[in-house]
C-alpha atoms as a PDB file:
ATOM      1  CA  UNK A   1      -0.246 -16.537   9.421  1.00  0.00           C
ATOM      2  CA  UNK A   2       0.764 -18.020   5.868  1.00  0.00           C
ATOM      3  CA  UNK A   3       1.372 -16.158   3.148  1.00  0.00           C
ATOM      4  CA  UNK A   4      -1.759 -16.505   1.216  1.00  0.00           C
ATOM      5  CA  UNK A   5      -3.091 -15.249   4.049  1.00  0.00           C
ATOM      6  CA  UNK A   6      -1.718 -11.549   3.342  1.00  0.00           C
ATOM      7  CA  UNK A   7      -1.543  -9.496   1.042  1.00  0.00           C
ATOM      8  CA  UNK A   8       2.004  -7.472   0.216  1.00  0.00           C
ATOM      9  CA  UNK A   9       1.747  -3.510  -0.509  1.00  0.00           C
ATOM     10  CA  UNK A  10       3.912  -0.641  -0.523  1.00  0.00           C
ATOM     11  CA  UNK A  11       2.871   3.316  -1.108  1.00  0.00           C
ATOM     12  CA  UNK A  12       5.076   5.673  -2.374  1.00  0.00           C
ATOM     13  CA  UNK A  13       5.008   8.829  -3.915  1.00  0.00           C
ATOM     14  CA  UNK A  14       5.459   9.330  -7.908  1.00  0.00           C
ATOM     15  CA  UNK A  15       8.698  10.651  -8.910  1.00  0.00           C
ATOM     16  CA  UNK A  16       8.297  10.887 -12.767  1.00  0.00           C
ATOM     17  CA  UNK A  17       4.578  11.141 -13.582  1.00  0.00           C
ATOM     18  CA  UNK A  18       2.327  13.317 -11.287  1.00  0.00           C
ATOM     19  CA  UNK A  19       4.313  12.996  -7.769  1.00  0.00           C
ATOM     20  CA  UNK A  20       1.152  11.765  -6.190  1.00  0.00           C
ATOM     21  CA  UNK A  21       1.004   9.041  -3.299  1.00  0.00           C
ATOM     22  CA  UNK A  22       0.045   5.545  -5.236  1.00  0.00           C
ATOM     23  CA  UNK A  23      -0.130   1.864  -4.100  1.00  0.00           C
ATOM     24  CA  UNK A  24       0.850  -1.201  -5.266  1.00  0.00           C
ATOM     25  CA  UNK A  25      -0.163  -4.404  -4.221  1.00  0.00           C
ATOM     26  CA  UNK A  26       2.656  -6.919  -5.066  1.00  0.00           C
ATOM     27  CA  UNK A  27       0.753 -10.355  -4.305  1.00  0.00           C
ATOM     28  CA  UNK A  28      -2.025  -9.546  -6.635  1.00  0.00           C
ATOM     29  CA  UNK A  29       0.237  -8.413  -9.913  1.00  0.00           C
ATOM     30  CA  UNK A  30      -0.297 -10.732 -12.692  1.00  0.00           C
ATOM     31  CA  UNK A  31       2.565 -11.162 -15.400  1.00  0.00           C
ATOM     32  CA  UNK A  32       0.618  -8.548 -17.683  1.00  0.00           C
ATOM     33  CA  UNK A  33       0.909  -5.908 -15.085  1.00  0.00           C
ATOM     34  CA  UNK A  34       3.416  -7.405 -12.639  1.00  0.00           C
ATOM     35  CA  UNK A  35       6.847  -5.714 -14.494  1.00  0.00           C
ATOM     36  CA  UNK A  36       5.334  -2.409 -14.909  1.00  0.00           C
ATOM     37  CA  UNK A  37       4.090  -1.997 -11.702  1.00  0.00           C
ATOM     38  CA  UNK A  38       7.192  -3.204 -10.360  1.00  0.00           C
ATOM     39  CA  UNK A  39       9.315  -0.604 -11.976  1.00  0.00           C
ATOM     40  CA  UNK A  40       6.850   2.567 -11.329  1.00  0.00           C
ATOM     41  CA  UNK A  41       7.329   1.476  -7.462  1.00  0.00           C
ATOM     42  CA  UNK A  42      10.792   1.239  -7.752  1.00  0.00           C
ATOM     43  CA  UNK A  43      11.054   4.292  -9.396  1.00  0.00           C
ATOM     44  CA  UNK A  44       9.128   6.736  -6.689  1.00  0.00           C
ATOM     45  CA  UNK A  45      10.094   7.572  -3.112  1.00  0.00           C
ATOM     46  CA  UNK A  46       9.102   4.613  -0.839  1.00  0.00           C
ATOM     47  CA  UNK A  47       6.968   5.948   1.978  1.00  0.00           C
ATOM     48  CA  UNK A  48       5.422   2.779   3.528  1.00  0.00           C
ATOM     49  CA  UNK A  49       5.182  -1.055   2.867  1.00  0.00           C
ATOM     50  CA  UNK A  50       3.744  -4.328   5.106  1.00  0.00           C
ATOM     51  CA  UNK A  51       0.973  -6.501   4.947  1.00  0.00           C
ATOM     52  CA  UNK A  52      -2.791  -6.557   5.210  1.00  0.00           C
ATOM     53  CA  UNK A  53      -4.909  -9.512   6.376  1.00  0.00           C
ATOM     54  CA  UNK A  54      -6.059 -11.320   2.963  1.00  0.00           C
ATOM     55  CA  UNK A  55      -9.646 -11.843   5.871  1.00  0.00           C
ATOM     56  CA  UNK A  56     -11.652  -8.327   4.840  1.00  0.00           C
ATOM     57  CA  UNK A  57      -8.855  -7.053   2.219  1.00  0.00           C
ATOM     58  CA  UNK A  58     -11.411  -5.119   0.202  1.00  0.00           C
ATOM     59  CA  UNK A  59     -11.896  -2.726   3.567  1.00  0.00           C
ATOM     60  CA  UNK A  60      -8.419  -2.575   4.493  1.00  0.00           C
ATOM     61  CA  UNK A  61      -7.896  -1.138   0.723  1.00  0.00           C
ATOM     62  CA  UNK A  62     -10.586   1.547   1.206  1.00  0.00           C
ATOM     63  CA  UNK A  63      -8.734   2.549   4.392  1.00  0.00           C
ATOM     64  CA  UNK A  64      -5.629   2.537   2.166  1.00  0.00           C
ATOM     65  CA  UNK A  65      -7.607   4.740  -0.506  1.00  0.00           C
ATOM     66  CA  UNK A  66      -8.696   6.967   1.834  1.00  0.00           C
ATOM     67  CA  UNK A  67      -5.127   7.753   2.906  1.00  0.00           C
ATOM     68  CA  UNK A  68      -3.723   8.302  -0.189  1.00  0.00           C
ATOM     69  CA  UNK A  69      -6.805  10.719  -0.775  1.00  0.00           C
ATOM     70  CA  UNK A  70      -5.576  12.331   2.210  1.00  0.00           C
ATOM     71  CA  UNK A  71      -2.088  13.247   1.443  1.00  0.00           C
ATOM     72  CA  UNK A  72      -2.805  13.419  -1.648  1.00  0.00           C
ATOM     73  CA  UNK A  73      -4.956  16.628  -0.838  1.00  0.00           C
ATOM     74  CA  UNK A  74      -1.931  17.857   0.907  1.00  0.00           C
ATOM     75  CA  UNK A  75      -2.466  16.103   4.505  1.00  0.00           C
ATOM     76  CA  UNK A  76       0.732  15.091   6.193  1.00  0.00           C
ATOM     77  CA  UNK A  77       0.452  11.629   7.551  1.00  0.00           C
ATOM     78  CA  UNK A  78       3.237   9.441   8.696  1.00  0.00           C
ATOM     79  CA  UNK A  79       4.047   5.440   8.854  1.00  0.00           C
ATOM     80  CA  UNK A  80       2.043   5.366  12.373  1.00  0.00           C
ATOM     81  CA  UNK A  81      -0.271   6.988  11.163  1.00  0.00           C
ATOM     82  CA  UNK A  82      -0.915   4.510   8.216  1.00  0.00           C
ATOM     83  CA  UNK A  83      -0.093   1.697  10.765  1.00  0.00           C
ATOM     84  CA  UNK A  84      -2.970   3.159  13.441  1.00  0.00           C
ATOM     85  CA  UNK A  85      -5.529   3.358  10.572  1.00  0.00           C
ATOM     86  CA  UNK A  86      -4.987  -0.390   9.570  1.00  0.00           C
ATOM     87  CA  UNK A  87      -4.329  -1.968  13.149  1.00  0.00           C
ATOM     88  CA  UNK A  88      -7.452  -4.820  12.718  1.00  0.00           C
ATOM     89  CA  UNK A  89      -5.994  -5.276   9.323  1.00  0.00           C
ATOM     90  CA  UNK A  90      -2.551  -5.768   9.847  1.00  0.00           C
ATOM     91  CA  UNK A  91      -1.614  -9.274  10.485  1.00  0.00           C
ATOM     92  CA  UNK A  92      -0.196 -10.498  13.884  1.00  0.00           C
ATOM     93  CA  UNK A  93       3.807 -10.190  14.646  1.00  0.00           C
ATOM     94  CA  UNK A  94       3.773 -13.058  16.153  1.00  0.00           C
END
């Protein structure tokens, strides 16, 4: 798979603002926003990061959403269980 053929995240948790579980994703930051968002990623505690399929993106972000939602609302979910909810969307290893 090329690259333009994924799309880079990472979510992790606010550590200055509201300490709630936000996304990022890195491949579709512009130079208005890219800096900013950067630095507010850098800045909270890293809790997951990979690659969705660009194929279908939009769904693989409301799975995404949905998460965040999720532990957000005070669920306790863990890397598997981020990578088990994306599995169609996560691009091959290979």
């Amino acid at each position: 798979m090329m690259e333009a053929d994924k799309v880079m995240f990472e979510i992790y948790r606010e550590s200055t603002y509201t300490g709630k579980y936000q996304v990022v994703y890195f491949t579709e930051l512009n130079e208005h926003n890219k800096e900013y968002e950067i630095n507010r990623a850098m800045s909270g505690e890293h809790f997951y990061d990979g690659f969705i399929k660009n194929y279908r993106k939009d769904e693989a972000k409301e799975i995404i959403d949905k998460l965040l939602k999720r532990m957000n609302d005070g669920e306790k979910l863990t890397a598997t269980d981020v990578e088990a909810a994306l599995a169609k969307h996560l691009p091959d290893s290979k």
